[in-house]
N, C-alpha and C. Protein backbone atom coordinates (compact mmCIF):
# COMPACT_ATOMS: atom_id res chain seq x y z
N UNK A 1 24.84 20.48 36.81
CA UNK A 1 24.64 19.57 37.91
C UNK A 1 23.17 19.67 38.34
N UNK A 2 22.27 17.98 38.76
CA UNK A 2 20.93 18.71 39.25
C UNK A 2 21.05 18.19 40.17
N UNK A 3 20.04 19.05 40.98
CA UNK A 3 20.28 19.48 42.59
C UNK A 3 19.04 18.53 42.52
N UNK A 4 18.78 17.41 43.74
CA UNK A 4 17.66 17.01 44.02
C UNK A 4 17.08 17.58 45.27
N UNK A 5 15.59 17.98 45.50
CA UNK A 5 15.20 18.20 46.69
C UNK A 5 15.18 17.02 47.87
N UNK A 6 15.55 17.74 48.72
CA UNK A 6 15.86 16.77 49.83
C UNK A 6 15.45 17.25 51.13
N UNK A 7 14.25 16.25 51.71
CA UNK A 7 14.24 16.85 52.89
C UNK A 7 14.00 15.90 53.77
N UNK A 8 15.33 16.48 55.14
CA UNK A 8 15.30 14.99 56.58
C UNK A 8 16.02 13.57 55.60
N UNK A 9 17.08 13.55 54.58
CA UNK A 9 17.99 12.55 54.13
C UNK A 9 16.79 12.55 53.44
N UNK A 10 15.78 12.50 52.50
CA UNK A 10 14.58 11.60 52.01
C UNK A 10 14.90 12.41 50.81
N UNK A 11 15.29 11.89 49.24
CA UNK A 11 14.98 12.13 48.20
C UNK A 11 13.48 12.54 47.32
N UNK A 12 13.53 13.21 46.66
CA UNK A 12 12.19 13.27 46.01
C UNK A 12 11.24 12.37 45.46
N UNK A 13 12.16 11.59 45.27
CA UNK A 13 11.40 10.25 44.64
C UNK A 13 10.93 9.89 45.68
N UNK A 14 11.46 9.18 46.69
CA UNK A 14 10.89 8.94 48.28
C UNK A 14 9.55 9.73 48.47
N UNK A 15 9.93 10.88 48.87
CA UNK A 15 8.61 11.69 49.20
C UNK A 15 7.41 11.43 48.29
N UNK A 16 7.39 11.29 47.11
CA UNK A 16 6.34 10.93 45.65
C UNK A 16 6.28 9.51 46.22
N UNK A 17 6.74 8.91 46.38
CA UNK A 17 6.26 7.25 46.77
C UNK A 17 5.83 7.20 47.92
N UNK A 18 5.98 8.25 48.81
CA UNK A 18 4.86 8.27 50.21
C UNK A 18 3.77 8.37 49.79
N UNK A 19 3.89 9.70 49.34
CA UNK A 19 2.55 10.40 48.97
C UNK A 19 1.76 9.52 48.56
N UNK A 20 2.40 8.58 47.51
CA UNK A 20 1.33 7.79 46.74
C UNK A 20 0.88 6.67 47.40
N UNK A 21 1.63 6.55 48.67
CA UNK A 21 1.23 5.40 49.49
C UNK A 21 -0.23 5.71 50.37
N UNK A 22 0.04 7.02 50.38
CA UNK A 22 -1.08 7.39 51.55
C UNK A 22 -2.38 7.82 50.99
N UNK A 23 -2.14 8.07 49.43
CA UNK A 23 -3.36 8.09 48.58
C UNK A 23 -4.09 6.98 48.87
N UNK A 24 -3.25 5.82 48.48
CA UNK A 24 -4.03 4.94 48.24
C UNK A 24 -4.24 4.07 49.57
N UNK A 25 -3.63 4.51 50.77
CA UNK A 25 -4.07 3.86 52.18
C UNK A 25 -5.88 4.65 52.69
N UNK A 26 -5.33 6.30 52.52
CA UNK A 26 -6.75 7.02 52.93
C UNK A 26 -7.58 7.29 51.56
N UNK A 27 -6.95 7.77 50.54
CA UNK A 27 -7.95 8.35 49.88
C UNK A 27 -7.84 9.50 49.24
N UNK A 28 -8.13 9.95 48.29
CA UNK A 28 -7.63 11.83 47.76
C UNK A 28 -8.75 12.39 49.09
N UNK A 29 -9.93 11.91 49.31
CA UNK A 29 -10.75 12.93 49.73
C UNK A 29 -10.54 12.92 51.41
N UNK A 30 -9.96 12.15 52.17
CA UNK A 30 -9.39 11.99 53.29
C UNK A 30 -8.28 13.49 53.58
N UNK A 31 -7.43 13.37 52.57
CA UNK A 31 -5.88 13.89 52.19
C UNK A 31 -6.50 15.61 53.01
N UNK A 32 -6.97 16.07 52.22
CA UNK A 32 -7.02 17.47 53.14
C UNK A 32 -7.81 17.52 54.61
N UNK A 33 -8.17 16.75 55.16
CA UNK A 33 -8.81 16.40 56.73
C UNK A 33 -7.37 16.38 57.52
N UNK A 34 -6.80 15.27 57.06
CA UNK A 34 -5.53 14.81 57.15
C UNK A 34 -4.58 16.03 57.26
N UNK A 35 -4.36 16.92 56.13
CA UNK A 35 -3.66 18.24 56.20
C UNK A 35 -3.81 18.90 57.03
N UNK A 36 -5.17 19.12 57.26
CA UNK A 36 -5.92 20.17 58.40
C UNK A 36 -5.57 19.52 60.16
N UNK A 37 -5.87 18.79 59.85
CA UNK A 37 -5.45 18.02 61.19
C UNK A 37 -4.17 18.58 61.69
N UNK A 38 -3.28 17.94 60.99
CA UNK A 38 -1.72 18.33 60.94
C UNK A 38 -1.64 19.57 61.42
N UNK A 39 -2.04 20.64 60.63
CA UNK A 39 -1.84 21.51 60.26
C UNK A 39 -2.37 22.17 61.81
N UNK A 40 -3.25 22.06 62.28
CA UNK A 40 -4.12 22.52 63.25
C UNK A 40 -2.81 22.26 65.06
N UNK A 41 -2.57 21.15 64.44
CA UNK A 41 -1.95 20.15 65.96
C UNK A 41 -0.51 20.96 65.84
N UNK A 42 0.23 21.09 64.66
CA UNK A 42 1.38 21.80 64.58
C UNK A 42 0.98 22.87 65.40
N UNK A 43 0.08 23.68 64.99
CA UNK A 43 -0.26 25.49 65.58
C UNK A 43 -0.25 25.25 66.69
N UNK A 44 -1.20 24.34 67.21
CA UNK A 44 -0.80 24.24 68.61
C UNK A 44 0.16 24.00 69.36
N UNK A 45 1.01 23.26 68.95
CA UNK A 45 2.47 22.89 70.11
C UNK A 45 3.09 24.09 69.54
N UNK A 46 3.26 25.03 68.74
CA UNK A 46 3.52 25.81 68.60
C UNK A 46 3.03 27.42 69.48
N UNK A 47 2.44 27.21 69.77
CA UNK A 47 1.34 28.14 70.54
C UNK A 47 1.86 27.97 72.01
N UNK A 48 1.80 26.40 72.48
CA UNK A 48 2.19 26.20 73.58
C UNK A 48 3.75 26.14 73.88
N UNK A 49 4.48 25.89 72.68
CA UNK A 49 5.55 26.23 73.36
C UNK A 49 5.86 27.95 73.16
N UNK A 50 5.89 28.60 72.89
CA UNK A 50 5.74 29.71 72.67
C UNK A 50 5.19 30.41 74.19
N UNK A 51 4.04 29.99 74.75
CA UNK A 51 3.40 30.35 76.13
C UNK A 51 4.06 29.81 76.92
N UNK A 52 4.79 28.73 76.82
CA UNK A 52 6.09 28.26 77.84
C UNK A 52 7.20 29.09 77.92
N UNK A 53 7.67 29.51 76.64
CA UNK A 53 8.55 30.75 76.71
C UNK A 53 8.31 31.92 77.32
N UNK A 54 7.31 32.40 77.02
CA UNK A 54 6.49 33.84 77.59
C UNK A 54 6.39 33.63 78.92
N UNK A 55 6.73 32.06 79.45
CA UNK A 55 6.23 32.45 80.99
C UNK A 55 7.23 32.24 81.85
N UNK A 56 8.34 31.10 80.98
CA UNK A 56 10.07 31.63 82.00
C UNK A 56 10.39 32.35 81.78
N UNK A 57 10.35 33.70 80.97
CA UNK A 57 10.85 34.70 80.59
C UNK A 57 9.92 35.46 82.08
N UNK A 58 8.91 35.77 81.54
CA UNK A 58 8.51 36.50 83.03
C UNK A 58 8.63 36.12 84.51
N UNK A 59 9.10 34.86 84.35
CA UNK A 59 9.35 34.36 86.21
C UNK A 59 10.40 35.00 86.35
N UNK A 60 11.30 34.66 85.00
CA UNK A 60 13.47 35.05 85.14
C UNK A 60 12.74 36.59 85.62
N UNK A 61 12.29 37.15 85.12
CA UNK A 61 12.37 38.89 85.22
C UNK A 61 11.63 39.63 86.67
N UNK A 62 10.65 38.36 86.70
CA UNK A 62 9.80 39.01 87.94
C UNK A 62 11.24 38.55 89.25
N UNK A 63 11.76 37.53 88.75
CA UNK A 63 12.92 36.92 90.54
C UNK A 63 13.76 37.42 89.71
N UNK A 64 13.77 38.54 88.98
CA UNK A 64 15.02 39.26 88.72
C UNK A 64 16.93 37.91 88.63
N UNK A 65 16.44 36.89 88.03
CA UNK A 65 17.31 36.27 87.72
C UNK A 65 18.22 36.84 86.11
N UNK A 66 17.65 36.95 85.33
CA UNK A 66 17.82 37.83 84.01
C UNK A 66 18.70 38.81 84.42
N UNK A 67 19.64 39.54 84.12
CA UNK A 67 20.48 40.38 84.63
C UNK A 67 20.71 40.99 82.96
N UNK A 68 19.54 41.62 82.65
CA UNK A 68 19.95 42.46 81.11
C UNK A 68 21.35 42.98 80.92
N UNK A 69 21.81 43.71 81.78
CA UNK A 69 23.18 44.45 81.86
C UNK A 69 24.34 43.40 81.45
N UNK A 70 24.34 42.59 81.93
CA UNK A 70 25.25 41.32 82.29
C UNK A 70 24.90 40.34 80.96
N UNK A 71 23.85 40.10 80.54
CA UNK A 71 23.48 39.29 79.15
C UNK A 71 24.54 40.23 77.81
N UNK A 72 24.06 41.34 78.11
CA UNK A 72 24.47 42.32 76.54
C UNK A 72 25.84 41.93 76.82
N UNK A 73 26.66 42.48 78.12
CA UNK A 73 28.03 42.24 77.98
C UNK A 73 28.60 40.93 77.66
N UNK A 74 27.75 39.93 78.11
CA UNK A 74 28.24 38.19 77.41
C UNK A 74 28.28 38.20 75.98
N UNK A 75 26.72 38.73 75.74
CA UNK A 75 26.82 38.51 74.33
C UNK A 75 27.70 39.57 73.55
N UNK A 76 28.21 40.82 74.04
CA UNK A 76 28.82 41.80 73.02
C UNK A 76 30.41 40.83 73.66
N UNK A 77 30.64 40.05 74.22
CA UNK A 77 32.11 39.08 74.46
C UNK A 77 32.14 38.40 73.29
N UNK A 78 31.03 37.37 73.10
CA UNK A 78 30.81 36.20 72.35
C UNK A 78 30.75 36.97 70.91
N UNK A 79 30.33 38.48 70.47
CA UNK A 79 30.34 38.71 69.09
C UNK A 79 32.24 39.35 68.96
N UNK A 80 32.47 39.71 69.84
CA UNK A 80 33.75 39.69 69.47
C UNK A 80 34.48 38.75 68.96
N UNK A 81 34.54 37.79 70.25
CA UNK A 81 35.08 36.12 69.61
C UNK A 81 35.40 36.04 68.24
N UNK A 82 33.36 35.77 67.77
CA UNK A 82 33.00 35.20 66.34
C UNK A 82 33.87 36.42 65.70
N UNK A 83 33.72 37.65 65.68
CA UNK A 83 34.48 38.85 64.83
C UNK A 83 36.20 38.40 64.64
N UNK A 84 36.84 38.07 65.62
CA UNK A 84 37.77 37.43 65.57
C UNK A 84 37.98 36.19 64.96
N UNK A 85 37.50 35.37 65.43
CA UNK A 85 37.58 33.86 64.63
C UNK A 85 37.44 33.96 63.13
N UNK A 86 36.12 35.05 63.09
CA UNK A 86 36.18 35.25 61.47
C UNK A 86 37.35 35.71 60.73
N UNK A 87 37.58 37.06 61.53
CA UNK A 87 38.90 37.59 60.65
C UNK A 87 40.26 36.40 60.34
N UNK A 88 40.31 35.38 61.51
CA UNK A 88 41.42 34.27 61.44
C UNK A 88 41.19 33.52 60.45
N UNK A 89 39.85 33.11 60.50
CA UNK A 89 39.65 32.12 59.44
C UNK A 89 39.71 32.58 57.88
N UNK A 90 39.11 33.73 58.35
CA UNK A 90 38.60 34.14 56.65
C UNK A 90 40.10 33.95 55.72
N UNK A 91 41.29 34.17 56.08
CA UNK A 91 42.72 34.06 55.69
C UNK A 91 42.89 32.47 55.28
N UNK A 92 42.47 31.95 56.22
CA UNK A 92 42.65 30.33 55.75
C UNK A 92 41.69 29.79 54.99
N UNK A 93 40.49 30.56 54.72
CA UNK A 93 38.94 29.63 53.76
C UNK A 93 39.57 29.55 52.05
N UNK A 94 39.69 28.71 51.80
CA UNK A 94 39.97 28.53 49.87
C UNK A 94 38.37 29.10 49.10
N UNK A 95 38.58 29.82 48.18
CA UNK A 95 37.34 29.89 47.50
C UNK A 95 36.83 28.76 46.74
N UNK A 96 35.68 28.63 46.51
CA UNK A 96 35.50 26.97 46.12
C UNK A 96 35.02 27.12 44.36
């Protein structure tokens, strides 16, 4: 069986017929400005959301909203659950 790459529903062929669209809209020598660009603007919203995190995390902790004690016990609830659900299911999964 061949597996096609696929990425966001878009076949490979798709992606090769972009590509070649944008060759020939900018240019080969455009193409890495273009990358860099991208590439640069990603890091950043990345950066910033990241410093958005870092900074409700320290408000929750400074107004002591965060209740560490109380998180672990939710979450050691919620891994039980899944530990359970698994063991139920795993009885009913067919091997494929």
């Amino acid at each position: 069986m061949i597996q096609q790459l696929t990425l966001l529903f878009i076949g490979g062929t798709e992606i090769v017929f972009v590509l070649f669209i944008v060759v020939l809209v900018f240019g080969a020598d455009k193409l890495p400005e273009i990358a860099r660009g991208l590439g640069k603007g990603m890091r950043q919203l990345k950066d910033a959301t990241n410093d958005i995190k870092q900074e409700v995390a320290k408000s929750a902790k400074e107004n002591n909203i965060i209740d560490s004690d109380t998180t672990k016990e939710i979450q050691e609830e919620i891994n039980k659950v899944k530990d359970d659900l698994k063991d139920f299911t795993g009885s009913l999964k067919r091997d494929r």
